[in-house]
N, C-alpha and C. Protein backbone atom coordinates (compact mmCIF):
# COMPACT_ATOMS: atom_id res chain seq x y z
N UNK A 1 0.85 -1.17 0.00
CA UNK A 1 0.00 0.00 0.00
C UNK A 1 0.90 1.23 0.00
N UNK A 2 0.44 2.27 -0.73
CA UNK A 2 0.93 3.55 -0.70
C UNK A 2 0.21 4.73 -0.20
N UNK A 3 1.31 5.08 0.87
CA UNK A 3 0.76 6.25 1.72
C UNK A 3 1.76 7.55 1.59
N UNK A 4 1.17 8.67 1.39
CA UNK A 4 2.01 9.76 1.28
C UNK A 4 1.38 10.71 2.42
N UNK A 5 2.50 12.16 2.42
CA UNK A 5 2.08 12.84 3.06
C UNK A 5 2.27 14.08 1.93
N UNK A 6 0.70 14.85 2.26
CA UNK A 6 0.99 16.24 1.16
C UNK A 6 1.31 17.36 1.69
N UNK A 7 2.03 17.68 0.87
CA UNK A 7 2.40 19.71 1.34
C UNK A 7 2.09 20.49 0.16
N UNK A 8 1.95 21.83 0.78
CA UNK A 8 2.14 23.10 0.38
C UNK A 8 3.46 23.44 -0.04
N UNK A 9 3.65 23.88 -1.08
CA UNK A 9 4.81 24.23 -1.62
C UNK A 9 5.02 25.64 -0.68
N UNK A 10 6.30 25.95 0.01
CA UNK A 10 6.36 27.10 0.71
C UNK A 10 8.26 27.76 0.41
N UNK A 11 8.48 27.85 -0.24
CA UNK A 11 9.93 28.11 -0.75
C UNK A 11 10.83 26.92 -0.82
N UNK A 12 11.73 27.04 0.07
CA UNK A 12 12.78 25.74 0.12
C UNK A 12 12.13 24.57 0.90
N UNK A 13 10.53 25.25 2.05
CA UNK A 13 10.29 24.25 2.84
C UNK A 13 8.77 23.46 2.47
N UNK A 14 8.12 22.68 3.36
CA UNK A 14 6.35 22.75 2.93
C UNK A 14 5.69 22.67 4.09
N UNK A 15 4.54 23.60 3.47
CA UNK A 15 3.77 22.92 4.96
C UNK A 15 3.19 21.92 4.75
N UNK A 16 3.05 21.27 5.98
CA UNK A 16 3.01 19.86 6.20
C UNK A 16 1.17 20.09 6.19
N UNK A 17 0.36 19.23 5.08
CA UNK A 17 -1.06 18.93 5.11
C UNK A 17 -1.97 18.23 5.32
N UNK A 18 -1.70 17.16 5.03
CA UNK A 18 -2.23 15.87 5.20
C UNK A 18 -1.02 14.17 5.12
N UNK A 19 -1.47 13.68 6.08
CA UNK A 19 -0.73 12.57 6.27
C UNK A 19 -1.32 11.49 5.97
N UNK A 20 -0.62 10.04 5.58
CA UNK A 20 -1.74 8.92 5.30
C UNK A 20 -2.31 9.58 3.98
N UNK A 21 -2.12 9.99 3.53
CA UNK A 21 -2.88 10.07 2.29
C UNK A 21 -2.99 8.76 1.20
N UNK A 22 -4.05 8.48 0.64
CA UNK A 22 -4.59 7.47 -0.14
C UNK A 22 -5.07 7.46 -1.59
N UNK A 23 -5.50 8.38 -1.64
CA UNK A 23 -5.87 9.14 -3.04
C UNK A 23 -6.24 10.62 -2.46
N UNK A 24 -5.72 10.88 -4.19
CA UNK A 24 -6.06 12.54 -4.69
C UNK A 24 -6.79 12.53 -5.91
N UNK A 25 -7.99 13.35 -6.01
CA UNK A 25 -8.37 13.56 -6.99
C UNK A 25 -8.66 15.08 -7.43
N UNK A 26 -8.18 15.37 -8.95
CA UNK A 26 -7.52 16.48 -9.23
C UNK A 26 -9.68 16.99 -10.01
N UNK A 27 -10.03 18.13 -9.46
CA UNK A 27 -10.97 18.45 -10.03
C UNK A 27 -10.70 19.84 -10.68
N UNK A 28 -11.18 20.69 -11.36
CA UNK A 28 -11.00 21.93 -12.19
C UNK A 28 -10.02 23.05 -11.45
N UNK A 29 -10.97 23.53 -10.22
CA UNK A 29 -9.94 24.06 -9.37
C UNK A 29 -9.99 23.88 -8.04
N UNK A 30 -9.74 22.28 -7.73
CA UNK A 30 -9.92 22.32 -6.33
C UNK A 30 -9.00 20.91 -6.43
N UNK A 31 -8.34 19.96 -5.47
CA UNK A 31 -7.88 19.00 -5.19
C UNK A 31 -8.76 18.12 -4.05
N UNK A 32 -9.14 16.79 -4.19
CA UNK A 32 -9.57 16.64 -3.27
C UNK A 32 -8.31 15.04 -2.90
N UNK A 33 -7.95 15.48 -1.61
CA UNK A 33 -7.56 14.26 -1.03
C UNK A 33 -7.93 13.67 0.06
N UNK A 34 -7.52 12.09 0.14
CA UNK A 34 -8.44 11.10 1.26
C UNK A 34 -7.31 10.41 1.91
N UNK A 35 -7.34 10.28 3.39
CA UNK A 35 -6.85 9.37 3.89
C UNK A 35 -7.05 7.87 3.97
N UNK A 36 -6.71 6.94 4.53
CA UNK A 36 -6.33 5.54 4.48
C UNK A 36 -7.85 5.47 5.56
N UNK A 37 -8.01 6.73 6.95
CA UNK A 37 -8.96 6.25 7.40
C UNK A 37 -10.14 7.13 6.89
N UNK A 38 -10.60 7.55 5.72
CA UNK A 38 -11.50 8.21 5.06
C UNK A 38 -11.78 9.77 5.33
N UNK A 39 -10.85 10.25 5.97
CA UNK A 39 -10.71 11.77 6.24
C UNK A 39 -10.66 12.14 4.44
N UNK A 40 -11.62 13.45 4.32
CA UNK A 40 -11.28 14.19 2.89
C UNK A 40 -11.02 15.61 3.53
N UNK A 41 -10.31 15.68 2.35
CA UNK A 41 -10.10 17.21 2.18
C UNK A 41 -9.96 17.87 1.23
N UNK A 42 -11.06 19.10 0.82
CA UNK A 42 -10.53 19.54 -0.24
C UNK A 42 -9.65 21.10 -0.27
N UNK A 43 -9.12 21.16 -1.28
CA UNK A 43 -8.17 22.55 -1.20
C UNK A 43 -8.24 23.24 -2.64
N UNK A 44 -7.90 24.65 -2.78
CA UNK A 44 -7.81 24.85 -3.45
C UNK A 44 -6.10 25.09 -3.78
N UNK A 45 -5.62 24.17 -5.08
CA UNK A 45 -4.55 24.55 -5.51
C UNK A 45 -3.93 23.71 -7.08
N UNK A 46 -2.99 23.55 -7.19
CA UNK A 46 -2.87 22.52 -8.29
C UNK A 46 -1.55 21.80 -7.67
N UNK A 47 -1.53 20.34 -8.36
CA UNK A 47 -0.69 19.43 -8.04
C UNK A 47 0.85 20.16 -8.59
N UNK A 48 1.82 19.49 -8.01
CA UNK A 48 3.30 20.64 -8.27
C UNK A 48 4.15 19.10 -8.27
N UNK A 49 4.27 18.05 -7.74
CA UNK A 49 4.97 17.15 -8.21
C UNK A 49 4.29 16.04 -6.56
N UNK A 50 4.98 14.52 -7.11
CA UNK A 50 4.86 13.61 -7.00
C UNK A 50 5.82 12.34 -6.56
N UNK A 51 6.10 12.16 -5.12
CA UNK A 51 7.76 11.57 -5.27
C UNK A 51 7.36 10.15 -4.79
N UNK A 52 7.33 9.15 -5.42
CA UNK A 52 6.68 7.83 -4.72
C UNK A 52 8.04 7.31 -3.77
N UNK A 53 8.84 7.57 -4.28
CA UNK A 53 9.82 6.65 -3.85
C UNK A 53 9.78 7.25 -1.80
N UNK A 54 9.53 8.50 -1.71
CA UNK A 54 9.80 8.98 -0.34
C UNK A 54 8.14 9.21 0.29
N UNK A 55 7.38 8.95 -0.82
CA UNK A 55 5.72 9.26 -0.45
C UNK A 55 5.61 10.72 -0.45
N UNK A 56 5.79 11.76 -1.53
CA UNK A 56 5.41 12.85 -0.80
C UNK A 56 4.75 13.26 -2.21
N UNK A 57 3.60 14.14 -1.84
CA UNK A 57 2.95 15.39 -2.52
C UNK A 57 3.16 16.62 -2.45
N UNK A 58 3.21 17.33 -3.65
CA UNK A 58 3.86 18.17 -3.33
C UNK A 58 2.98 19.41 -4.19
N UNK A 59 1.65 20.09 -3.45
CA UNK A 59 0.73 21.26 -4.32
C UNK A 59 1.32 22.51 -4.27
N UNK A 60 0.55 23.82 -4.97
CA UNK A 60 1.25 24.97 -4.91
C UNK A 60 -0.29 25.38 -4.78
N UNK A 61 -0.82 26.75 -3.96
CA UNK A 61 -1.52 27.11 -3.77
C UNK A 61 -1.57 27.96 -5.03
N UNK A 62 -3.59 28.09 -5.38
CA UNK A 62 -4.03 29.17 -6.66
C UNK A 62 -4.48 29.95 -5.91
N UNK A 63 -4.59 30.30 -4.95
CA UNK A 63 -5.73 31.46 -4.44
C UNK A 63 -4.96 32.14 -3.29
């Protein structure tokens, strides 16, 4: 199973958003992601990269 944790793109660092993450699903302008124990969340931003090997997400805020 694959679990990531997502951030906010914040310069060199991120903020830390969601943990356990399970799926993301990318809608027009919003992201919605789910944890392993069914927590959602949605945000507004767009996806910025993807690192499986370390589990991480990585969005940039639109708004």
């Amino acid at each position: 199973m694959c679990l990531a944790k997502a951030y906010f793109k914040d310069g060199d660092d991120g903020e830390l958003l969601l943990e356990n993450v399970a799926s993301l699903e990318v809608k027009e302008d919003s992201l919605v992601l789910t944890t392993i124990m069914k927590e959602t969340r949605e945000v507004e931003g767009r996806l910025s990269s993807v690192n499986f090997r370390n589990g991480s997400i990585v969005l940039e805020r639109t708004g």
